[in-house]
C-alpha atoms as a PDB file:
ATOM      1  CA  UNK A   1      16.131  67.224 117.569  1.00  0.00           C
ATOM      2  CA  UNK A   2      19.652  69.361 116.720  1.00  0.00           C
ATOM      3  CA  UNK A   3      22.591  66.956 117.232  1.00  0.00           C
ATOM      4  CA  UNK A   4      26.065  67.849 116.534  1.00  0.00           C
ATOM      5  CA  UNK A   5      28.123  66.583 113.284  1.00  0.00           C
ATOM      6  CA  UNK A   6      31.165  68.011 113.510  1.00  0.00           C
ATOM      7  CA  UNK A   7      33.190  71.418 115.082  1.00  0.00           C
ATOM      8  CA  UNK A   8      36.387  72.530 114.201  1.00  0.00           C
ATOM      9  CA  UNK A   9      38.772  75.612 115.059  1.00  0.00           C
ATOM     10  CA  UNK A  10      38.422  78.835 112.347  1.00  0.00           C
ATOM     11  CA  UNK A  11      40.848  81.401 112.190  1.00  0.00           C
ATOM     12  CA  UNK A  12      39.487  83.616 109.760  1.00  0.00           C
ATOM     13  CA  UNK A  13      40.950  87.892 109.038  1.00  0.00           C
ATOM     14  CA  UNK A  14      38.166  88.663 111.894  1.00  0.00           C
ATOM     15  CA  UNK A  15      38.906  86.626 114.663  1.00  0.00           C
ATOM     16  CA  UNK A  16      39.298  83.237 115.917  1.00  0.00           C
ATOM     17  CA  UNK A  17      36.408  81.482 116.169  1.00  0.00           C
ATOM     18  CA  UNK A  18      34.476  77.698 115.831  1.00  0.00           C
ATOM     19  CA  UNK A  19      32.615  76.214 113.367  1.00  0.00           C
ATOM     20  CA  UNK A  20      29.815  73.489 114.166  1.00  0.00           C
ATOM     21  CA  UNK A  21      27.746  71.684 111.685  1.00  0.00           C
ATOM     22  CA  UNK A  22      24.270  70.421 113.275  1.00  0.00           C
ATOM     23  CA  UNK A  23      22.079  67.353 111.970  1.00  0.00           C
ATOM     24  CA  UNK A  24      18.624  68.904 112.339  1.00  0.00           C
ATOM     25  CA  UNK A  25      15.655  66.944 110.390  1.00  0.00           C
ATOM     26  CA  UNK A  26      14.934  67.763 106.701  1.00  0.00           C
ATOM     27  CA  UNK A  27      17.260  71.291 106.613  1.00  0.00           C
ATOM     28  CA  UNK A  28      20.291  72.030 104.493  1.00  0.00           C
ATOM     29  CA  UNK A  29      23.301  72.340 106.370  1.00  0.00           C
ATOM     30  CA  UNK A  30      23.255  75.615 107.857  1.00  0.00           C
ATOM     31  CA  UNK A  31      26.986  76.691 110.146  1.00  0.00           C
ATOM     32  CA  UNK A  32      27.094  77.908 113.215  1.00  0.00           C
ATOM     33  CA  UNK A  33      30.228  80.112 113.990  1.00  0.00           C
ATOM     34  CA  UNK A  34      31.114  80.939 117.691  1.00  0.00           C
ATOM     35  CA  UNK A  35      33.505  83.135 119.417  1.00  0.00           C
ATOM     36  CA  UNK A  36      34.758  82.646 122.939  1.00  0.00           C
ATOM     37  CA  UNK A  37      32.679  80.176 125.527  1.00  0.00           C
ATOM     38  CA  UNK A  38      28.806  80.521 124.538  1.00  0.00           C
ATOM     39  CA  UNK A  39      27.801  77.530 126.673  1.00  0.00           C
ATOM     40  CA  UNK A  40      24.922  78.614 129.114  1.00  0.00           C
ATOM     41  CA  UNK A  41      25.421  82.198 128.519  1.00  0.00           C
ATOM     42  CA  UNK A  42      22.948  84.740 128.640  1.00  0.00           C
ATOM     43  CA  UNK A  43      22.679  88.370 126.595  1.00  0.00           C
ATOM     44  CA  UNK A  44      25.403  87.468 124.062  1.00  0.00           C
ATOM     45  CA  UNK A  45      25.357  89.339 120.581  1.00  0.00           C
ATOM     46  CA  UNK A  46      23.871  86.546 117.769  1.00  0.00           C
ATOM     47  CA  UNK A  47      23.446  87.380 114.607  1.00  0.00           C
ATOM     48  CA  UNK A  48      20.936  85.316 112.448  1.00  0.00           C
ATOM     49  CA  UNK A  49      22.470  85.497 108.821  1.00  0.00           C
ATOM     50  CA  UNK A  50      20.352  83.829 105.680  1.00  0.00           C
ATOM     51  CA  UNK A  51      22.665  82.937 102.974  1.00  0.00           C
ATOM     52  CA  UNK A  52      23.172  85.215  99.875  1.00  0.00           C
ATOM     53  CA  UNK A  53      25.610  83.993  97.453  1.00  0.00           C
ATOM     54  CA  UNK A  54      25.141  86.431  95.057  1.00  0.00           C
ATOM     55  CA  UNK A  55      26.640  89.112  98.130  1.00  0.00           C
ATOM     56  CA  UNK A  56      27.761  87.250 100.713  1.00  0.00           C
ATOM     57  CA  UNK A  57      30.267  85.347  98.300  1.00  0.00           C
ATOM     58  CA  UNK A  58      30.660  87.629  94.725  1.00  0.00           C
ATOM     59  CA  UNK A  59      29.637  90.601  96.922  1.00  0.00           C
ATOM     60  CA  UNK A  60      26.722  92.052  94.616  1.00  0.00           C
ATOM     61  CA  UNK A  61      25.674  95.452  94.739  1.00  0.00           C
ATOM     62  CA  UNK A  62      22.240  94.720  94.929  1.00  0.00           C
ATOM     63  CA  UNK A  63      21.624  94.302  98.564  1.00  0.00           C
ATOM     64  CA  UNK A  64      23.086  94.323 102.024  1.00  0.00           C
ATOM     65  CA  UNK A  65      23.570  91.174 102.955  1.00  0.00           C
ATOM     66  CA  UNK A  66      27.850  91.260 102.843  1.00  0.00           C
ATOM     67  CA  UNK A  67      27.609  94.648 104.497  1.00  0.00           C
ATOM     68  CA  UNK A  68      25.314  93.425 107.328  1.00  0.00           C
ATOM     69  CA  UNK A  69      27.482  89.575 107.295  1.00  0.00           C
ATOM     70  CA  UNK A  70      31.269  91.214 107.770  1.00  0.00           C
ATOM     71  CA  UNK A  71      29.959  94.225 109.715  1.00  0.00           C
ATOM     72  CA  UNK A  72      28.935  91.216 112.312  1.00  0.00           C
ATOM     73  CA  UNK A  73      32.077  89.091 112.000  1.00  0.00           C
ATOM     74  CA  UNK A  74      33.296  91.996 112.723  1.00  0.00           C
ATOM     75  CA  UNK A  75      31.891  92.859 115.705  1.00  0.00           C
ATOM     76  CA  UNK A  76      31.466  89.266 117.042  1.00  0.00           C
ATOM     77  CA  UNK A  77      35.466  88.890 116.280  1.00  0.00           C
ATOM     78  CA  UNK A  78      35.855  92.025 118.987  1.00  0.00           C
ATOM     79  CA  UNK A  79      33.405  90.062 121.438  1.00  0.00           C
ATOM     80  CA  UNK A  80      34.494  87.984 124.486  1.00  0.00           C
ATOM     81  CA  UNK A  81      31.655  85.643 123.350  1.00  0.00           C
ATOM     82  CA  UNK A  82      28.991  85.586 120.810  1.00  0.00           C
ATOM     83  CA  UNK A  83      27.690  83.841 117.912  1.00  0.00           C
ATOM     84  CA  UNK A  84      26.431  84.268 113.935  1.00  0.00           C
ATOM     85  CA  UNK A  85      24.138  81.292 112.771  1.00  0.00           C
ATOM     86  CA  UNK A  86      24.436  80.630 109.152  1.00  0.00           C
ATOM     87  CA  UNK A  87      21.382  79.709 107.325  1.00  0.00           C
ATOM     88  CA  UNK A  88      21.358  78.159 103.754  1.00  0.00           C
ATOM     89  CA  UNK A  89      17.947  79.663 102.710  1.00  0.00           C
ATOM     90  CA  UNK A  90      19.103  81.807  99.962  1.00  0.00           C
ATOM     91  CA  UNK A  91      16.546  84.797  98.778  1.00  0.00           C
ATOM     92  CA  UNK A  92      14.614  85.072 101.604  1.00  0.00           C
ATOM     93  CA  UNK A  93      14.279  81.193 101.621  1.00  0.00           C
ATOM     94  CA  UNK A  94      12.690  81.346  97.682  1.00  0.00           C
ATOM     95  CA  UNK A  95      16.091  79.809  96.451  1.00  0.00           C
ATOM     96  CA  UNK A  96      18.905  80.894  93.900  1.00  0.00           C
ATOM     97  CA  UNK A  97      16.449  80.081  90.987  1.00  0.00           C
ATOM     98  CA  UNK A  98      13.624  82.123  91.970  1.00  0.00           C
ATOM     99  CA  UNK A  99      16.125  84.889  93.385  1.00  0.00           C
ATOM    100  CA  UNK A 100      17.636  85.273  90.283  1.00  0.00           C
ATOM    101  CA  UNK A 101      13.629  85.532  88.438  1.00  0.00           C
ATOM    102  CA  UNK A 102      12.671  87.801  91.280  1.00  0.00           C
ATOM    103  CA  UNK A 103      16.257  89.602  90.103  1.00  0.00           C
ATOM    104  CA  UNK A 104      14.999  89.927  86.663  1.00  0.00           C
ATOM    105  CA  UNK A 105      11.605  90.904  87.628  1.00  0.00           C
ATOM    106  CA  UNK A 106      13.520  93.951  89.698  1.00  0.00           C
ATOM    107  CA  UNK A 107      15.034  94.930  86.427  1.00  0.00           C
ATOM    108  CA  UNK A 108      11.884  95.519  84.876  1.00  0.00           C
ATOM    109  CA  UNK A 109      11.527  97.902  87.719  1.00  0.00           C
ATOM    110  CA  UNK A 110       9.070  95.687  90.285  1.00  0.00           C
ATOM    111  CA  UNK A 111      10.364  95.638  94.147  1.00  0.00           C
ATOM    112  CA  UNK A 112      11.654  92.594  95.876  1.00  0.00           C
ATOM    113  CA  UNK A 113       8.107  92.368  97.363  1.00  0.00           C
ATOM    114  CA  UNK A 114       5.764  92.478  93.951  1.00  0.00           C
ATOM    115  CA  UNK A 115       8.434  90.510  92.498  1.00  0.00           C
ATOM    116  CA  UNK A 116       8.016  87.230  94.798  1.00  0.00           C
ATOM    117  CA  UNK A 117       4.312  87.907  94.527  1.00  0.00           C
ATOM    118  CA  UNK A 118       4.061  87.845  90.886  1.00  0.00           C
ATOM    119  CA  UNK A 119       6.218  84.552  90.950  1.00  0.00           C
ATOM    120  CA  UNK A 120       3.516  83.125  93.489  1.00  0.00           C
ATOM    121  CA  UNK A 121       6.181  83.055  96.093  1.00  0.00           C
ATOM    122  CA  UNK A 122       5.696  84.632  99.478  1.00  0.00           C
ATOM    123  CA  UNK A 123       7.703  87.903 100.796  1.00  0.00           C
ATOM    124  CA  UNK A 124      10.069  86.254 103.136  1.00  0.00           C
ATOM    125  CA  UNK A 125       9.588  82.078 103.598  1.00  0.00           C
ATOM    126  CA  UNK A 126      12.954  82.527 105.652  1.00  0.00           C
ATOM    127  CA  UNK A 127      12.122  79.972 109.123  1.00  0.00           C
ATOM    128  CA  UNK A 128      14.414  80.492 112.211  1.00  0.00           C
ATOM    129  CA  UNK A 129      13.525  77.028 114.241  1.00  0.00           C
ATOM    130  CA  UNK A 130      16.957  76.282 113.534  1.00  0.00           C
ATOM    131  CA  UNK A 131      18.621  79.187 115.193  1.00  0.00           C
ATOM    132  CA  UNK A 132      16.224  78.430 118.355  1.00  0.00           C
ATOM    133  CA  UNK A 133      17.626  74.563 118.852  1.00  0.00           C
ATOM    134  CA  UNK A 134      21.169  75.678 118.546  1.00  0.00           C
ATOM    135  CA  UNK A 135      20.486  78.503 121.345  1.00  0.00           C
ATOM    136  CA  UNK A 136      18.801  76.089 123.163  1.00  0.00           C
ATOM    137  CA  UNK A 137      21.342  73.240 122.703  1.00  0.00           C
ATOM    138  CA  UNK A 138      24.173  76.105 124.044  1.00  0.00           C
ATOM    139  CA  UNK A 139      21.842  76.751 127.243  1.00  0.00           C
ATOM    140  CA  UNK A 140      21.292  80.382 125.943  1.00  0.00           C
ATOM    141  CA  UNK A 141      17.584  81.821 126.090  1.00  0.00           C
ATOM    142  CA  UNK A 142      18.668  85.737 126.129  1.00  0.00           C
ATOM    143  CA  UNK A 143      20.758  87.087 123.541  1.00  0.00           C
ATOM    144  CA  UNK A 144      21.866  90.481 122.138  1.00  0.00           C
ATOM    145  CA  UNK A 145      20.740  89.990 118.841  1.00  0.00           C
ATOM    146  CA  UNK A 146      22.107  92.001 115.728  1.00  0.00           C
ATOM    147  CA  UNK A 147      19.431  92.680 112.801  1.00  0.00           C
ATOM    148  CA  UNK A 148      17.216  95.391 111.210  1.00  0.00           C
ATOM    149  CA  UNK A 149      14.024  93.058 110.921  1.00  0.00           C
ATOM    150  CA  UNK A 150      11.366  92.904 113.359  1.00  0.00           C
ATOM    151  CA  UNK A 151       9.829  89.319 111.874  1.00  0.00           C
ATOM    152  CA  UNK A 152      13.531  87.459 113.289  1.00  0.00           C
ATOM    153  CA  UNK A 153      13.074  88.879 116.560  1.00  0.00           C
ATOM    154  CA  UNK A 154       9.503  87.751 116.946  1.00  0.00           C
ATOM    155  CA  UNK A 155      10.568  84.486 115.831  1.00  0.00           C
ATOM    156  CA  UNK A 156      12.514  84.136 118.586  1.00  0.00           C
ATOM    157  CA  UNK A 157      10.203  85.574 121.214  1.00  0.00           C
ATOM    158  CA  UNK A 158       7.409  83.554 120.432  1.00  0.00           C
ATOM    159  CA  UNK A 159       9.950  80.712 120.830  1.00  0.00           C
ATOM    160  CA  UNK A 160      11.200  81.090 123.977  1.00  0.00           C
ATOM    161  CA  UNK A 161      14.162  83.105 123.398  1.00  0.00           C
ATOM    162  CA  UNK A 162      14.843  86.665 125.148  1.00  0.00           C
ATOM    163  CA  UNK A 163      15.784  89.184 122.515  1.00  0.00           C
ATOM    164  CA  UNK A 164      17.398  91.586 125.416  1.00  0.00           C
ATOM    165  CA  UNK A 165      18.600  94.382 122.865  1.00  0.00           C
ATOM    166  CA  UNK A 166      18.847  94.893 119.670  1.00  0.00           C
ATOM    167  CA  UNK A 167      21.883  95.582 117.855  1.00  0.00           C
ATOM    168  CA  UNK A 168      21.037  97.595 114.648  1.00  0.00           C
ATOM    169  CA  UNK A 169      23.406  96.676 111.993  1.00  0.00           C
ATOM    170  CA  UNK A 170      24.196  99.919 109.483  1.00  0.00           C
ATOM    171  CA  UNK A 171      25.270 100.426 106.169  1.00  0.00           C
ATOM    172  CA  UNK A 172      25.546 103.165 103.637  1.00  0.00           C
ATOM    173  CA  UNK A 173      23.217 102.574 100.929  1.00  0.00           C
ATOM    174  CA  UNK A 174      24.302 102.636  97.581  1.00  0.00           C
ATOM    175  CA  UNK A 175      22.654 103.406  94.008  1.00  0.00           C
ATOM    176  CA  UNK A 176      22.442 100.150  93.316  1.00  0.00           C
ATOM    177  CA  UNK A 177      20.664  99.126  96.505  1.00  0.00           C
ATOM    178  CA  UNK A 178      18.886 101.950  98.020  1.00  0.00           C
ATOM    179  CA  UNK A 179      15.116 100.873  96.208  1.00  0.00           C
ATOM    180  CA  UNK A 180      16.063  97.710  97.505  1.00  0.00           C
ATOM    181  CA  UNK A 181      16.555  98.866 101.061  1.00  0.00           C
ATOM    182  CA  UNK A 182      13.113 101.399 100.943  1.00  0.00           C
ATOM    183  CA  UNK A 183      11.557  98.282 100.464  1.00  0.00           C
ATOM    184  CA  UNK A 184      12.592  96.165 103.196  1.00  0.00           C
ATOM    185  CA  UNK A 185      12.236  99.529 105.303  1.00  0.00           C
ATOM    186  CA  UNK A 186       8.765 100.398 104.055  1.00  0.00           C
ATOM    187  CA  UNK A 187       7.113  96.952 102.682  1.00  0.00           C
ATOM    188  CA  UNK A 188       8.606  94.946 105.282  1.00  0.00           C
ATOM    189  CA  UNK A 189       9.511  97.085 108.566  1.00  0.00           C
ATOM    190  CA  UNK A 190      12.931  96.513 108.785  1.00  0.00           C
ATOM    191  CA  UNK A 191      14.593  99.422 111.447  1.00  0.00           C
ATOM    192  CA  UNK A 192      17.383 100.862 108.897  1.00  0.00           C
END
């Protein structure tokens, strides 16, 4: 069961918002950042973000992920109300270690996909039960939600939550990242 550790006020350059911290069993400790009054609302725009420290934080060339993370800030810092769940399950949920094999692996000139195969791992071990709870424990079960990939919204259908629209997130690809990007689009349906 989700219960609450902490919350605090965060100003940050897109908006003020607040952070919470959640105890939920045997999970890292993923952040939950929320703009305006959430509680019981329905249809606001979520976004579901998996960690990435290498572009998230030293804003690597080699993906999306800081595109698709300030792009939502923001967005969500424009909002009335809304919401962008944090989860600490770097690569796809393989890990920093095995990211940065699968990264080497990609340098030989495998995809994302053959390279988390060849390491035994699977495509995407990402799980969203934790996003659920804390939509659940805010009294929202309809949401807006902003992502290219089909597999997160499913998630949340098949548990209970109302994925009213889809908010495609958009960003120019890049030399660095475009194979990257015709994978997810063609080995893993994401809607770029």
């Amino acid at each position: 069961m989700l219960e609450l550790n902490a919350k605090a006020k965060l100003p940050t350059i897109f908006g003020d918002f607040e952070i919470y911290t959640f105890k939920f069993p045997n999970e890292e400790e993923h952040a939950v950042v929320v703009k305006g009054e959430i509680q019981g609302k329905q249809d606001i725009p979520v976004r579901i973000h998996s960690e990435c420290l290498t572009g998230d934080v030293l804003g690597s060339k080699r993906c999306d992920c800081r595109d698709q993370l300030i792009t939502s800030l923001k967005f969500l810092g424009k909002q009335e109300a809304g919401m962008l769940i944090y989860l600490r399950q770097e690569g796809r949920g393989i890990g920093l270690l095995n990211k940065i094999k699968a990264y080497s692996l990609q340098d030989q000139g495998y995809d994302t996909v053959e390279a988390n195969l060849m390491l035994g791992l699977p495509i995407d071990k990402r799980d969203y039960s934790f996003a659920v709870e804390v939509l659940k424990y805010f009294g929202i079960t309809s949401i807006r939600l902003m992502t290219n990939n089909p597999a997160k919204m499913d998630f949340l259908t098949d548990n209970d939550i109302n994925v009213s629209e889809r908010i495609p997130i958009k960003s120019e690809p890049t030399p660095y990242d475009e194979f990257y990007l015709s994978t997810k689009k063609i080995r893993m349906g994401h809607q770029l």
